[in-house]
C-alpha atoms as a PDB file:
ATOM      1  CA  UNK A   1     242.764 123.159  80.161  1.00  0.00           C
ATOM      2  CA  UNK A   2     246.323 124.628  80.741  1.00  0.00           C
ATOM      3  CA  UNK A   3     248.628 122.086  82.365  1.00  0.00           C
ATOM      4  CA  UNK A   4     252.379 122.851  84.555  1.00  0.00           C
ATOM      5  CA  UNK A   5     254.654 120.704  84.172  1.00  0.00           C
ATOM      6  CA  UNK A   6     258.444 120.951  83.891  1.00  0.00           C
ATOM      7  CA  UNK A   7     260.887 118.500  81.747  1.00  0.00           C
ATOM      8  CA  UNK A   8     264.620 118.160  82.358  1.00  0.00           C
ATOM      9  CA  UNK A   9     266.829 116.301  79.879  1.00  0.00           C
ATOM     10  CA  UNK A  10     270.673 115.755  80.046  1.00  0.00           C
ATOM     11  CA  UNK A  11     271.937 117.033  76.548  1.00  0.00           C
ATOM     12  CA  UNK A  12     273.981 114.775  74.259  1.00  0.00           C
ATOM     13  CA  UNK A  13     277.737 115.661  74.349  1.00  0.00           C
ATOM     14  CA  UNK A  14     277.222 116.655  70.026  1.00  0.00           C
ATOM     15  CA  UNK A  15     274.050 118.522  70.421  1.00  0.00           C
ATOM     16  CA  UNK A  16     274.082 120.591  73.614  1.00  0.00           C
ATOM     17  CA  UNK A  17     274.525 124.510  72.032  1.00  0.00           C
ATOM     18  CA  UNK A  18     271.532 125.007  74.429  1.00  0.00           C
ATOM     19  CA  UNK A  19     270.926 128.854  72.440  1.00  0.00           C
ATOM     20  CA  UNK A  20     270.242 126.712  68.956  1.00  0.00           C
ATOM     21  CA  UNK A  21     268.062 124.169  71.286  1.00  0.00           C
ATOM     22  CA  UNK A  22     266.087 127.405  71.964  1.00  0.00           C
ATOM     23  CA  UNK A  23     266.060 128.248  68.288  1.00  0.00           C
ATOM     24  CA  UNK A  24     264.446 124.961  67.056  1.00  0.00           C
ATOM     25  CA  UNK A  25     262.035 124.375  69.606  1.00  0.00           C
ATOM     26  CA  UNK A  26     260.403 128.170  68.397  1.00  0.00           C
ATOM     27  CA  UNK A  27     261.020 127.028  65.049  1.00  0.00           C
ATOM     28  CA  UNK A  28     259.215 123.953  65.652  1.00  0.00           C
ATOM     29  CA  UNK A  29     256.077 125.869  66.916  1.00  0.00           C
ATOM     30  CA  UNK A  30     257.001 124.523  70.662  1.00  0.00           C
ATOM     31  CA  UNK A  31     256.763 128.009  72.143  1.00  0.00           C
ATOM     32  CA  UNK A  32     254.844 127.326  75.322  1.00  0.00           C
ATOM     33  CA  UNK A  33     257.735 126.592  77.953  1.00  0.00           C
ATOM     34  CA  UNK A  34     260.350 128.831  79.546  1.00  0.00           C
ATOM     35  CA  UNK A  35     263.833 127.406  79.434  1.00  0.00           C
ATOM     36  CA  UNK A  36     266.113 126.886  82.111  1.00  0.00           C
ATOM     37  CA  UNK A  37     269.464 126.775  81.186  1.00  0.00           C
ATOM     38  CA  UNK A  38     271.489 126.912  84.897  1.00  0.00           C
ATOM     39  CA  UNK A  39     273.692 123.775  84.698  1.00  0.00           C
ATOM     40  CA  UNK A  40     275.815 122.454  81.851  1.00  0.00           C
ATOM     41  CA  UNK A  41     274.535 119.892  79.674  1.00  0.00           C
ATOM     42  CA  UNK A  42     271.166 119.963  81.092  1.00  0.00           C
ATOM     43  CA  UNK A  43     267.572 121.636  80.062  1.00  0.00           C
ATOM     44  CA  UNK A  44     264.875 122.061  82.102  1.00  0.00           C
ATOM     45  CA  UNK A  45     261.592 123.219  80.786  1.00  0.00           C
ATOM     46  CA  UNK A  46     258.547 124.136  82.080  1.00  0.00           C
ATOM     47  CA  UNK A  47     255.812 123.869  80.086  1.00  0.00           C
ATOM     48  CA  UNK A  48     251.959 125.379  80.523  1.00  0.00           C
ATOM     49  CA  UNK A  49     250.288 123.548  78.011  1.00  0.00           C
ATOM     50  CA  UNK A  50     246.587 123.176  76.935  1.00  0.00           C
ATOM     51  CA  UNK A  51     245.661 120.225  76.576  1.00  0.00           C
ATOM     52  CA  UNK A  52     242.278 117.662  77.292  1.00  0.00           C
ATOM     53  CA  UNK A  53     244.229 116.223  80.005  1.00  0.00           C
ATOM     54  CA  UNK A  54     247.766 116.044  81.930  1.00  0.00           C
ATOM     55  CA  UNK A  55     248.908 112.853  80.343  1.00  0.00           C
ATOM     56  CA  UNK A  56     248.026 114.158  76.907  1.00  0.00           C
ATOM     57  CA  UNK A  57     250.187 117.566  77.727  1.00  0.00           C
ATOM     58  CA  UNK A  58     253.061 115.757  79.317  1.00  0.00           C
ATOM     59  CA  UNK A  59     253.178 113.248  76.442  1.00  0.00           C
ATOM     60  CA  UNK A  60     252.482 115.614  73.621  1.00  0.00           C
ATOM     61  CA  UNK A  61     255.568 117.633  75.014  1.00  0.00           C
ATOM     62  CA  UNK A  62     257.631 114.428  75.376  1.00  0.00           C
ATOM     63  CA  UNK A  63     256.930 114.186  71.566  1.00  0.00           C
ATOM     64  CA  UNK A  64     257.875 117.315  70.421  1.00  0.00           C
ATOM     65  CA  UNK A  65     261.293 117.390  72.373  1.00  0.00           C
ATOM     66  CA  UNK A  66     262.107 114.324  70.944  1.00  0.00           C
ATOM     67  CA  UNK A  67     261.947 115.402  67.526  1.00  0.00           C
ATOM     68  CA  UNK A  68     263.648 118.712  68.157  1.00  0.00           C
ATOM     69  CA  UNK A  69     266.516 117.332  70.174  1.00  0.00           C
ATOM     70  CA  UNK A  70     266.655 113.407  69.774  1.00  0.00           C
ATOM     71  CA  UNK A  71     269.695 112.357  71.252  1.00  0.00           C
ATOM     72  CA  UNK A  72     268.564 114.063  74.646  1.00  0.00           C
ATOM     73  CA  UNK A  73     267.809 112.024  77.467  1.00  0.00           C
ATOM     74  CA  UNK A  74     264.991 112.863  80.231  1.00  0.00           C
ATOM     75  CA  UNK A  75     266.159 113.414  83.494  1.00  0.00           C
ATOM     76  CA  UNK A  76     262.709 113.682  85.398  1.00  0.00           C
ATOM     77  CA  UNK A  77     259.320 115.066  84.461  1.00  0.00           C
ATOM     78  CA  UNK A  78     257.902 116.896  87.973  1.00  0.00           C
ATOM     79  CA  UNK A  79     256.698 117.779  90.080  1.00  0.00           C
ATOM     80  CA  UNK A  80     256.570 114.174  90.957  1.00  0.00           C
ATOM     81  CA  UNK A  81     259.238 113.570  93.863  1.00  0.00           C
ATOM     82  CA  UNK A  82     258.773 116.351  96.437  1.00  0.00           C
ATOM     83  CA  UNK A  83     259.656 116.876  99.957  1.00  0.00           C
ATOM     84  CA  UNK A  84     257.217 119.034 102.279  1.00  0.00           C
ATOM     85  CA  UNK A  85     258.073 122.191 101.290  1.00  0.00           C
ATOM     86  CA  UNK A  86     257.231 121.256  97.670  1.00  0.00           C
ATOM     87  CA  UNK A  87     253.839 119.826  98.943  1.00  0.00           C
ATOM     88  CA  UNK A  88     253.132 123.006 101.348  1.00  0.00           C
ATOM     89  CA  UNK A  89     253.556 125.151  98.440  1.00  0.00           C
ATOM     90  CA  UNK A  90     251.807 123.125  95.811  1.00  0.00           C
ATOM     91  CA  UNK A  91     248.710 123.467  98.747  1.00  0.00           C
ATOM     92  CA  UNK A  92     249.730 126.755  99.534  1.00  0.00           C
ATOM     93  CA  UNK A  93     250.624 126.265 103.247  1.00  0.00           C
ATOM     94  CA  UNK A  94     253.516 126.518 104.927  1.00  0.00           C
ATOM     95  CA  UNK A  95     255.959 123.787 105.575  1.00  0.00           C
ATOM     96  CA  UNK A  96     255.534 123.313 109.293  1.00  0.00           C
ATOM     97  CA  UNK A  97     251.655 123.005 108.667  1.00  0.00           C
ATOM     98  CA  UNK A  98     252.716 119.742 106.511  1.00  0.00           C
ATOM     99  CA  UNK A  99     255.461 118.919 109.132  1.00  0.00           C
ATOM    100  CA  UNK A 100     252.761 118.607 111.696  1.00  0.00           C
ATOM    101  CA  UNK A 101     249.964 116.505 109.738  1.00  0.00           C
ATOM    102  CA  UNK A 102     252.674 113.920 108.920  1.00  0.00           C
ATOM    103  CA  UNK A 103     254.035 113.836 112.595  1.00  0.00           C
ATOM    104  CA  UNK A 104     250.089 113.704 113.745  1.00  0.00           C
ATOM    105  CA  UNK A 105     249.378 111.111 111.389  1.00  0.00           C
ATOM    106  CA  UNK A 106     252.854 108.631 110.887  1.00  0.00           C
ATOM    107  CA  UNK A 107     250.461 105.537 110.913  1.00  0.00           C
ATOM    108  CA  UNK A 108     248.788 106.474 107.504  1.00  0.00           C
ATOM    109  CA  UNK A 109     250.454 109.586 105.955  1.00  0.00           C
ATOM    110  CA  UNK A 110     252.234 108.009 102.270  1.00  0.00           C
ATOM    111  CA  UNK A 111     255.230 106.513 102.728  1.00  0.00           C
ATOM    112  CA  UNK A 112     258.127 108.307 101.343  1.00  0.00           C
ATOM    113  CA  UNK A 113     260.348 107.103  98.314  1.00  0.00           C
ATOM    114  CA  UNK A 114     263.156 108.447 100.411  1.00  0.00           C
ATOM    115  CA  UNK A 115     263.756 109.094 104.037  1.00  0.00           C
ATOM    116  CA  UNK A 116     266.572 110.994 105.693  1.00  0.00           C
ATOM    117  CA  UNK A 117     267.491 114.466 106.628  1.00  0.00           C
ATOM    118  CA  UNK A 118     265.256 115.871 103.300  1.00  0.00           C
ATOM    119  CA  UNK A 119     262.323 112.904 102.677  1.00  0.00           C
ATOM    120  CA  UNK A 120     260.578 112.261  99.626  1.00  0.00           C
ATOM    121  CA  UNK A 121     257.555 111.495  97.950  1.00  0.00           C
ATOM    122  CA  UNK A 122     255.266 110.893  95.271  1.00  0.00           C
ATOM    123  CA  UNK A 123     253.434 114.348  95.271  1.00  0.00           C
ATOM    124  CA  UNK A 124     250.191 111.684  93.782  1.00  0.00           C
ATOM    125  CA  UNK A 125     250.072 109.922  96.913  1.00  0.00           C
ATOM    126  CA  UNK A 126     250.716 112.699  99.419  1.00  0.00           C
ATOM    127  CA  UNK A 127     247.330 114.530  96.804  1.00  0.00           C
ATOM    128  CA  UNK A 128     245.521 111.648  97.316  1.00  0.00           C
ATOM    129  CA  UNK A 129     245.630 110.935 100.790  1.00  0.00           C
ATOM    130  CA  UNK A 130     245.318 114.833 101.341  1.00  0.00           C
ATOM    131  CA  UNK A 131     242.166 114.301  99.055  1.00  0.00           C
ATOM    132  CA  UNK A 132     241.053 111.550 100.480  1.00  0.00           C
ATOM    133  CA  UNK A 133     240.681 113.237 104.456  1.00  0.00           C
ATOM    134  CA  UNK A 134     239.065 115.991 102.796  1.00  0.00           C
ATOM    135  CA  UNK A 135     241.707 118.576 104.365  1.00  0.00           C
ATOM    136  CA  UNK A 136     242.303 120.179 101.342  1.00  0.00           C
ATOM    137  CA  UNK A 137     240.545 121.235  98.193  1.00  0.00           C
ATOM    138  CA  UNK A 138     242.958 120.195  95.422  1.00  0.00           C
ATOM    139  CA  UNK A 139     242.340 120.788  91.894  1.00  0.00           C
ATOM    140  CA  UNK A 140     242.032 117.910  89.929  1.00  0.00           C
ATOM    141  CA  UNK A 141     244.675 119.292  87.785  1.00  0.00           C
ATOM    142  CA  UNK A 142     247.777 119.059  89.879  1.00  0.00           C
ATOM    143  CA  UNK A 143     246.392 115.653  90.832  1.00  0.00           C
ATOM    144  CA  UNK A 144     245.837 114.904  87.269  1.00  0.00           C
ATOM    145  CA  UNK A 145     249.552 116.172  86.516  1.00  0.00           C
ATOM    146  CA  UNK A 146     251.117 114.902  89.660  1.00  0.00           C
ATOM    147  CA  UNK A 147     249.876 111.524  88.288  1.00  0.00           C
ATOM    148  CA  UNK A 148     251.063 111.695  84.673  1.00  0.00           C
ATOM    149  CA  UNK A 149     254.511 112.806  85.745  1.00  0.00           C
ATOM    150  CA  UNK A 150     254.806 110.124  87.891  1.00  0.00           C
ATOM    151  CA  UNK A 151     253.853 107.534  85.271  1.00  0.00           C
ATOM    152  CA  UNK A 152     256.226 108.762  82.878  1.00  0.00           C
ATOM    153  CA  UNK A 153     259.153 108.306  85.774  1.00  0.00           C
ATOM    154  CA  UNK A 154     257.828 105.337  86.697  1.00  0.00           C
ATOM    155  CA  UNK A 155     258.697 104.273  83.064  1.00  0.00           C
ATOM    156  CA  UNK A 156     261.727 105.821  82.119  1.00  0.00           C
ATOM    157  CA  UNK A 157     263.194 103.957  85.019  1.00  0.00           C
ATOM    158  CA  UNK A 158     261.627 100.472  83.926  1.00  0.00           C
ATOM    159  CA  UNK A 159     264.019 100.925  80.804  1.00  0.00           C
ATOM    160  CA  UNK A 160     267.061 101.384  82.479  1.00  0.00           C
ATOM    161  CA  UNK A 161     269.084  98.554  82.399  1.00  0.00           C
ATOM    162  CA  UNK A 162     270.055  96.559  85.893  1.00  0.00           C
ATOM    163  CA  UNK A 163     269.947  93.254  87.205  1.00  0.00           C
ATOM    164  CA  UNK A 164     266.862  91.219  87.436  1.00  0.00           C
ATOM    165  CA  UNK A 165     265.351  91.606  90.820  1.00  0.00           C
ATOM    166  CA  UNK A 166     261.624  89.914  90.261  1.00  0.00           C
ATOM    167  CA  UNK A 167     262.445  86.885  92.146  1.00  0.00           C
ATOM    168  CA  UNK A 168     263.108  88.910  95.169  1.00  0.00           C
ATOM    169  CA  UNK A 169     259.557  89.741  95.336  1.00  0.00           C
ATOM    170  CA  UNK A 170     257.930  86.359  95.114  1.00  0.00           C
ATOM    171  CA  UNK A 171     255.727  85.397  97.281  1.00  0.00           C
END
């Protein structure tokens, strides 16, 4: 099955020539993502790659980055965090459609990751509890992917370094 998915990494100072970056991933046989090259120092690439399933894709991608440019650093694998228009045009709907199921159901829509003037979620839970009500058909894909992307954010974050915080949560 082919599987979307986008990567973006922050560059290393010594290894950002982004047109050689280019050059070794086709040399490397990674030839199945267009490459976004907008802001300095950073790389995003979106990837449709065939794979058994989305984790395998995502992490089978992860791989082959690593070895082409290793002192790159991932920035986010998505779509994971998305506010509603991301989610009304994942579902193809429009954003005040979304808008309004959230408003109509505030007790149990998924609570965002952040909320302010632009909220945000995990596209998994929003899929899920979309799936769940049976309101829309969603391909197990994007669920699939939504899931995997948010697993490997989930873990690049629980490597960062930071204080200890564990003890906040006992019970």
């Amino acid at each position: 099955m082919d599987y979307e998915f986008t990567l973006t990494y922050q560059l290393d100072p010594h290894d950002c020539d982004q047109a050689e970056i280019v050059e070794r991933m086709g040399a490397a046989g990674c030839t199945d993502a267009l490459v976004g090259i907008g802001k300095v120092g950073r790389l995003a690439l979106h990837f449709t790659r065939r794979a058994g399933t989305a984790r395998e894709a995502v992490c089978t991608a992860l791989r082959d980055l690593q070895a082409i440019i290793p002192g790159a650093r991932l920035v986010e694998a998505s779509p994971d965090l998305v506010g509603l228009t991301d989610i009304a045009e994942q579902l193809g709907v429009s954003r005040q459609n979304m808008r309004k199921l959230m408003l109509a159901h505030d007790a149990d829509f998924p609570l965002p990751v952040h909320e302010g003037t632009s909220s945000l979620w995990h596209l998994c839970e929003v899929l899920d509890w979309l799936h769940a009500r049976g309101t829309y058909q969603i391909g197990p894909p994007l669920r699939e992917m939504a899931w995997a992307n948010f697993a490997i954010n989930r873990a690049k974050e629980a490597r960062r370094p930071g204080p200890e915080m564990s003890d906040c949560f006992k019970p």
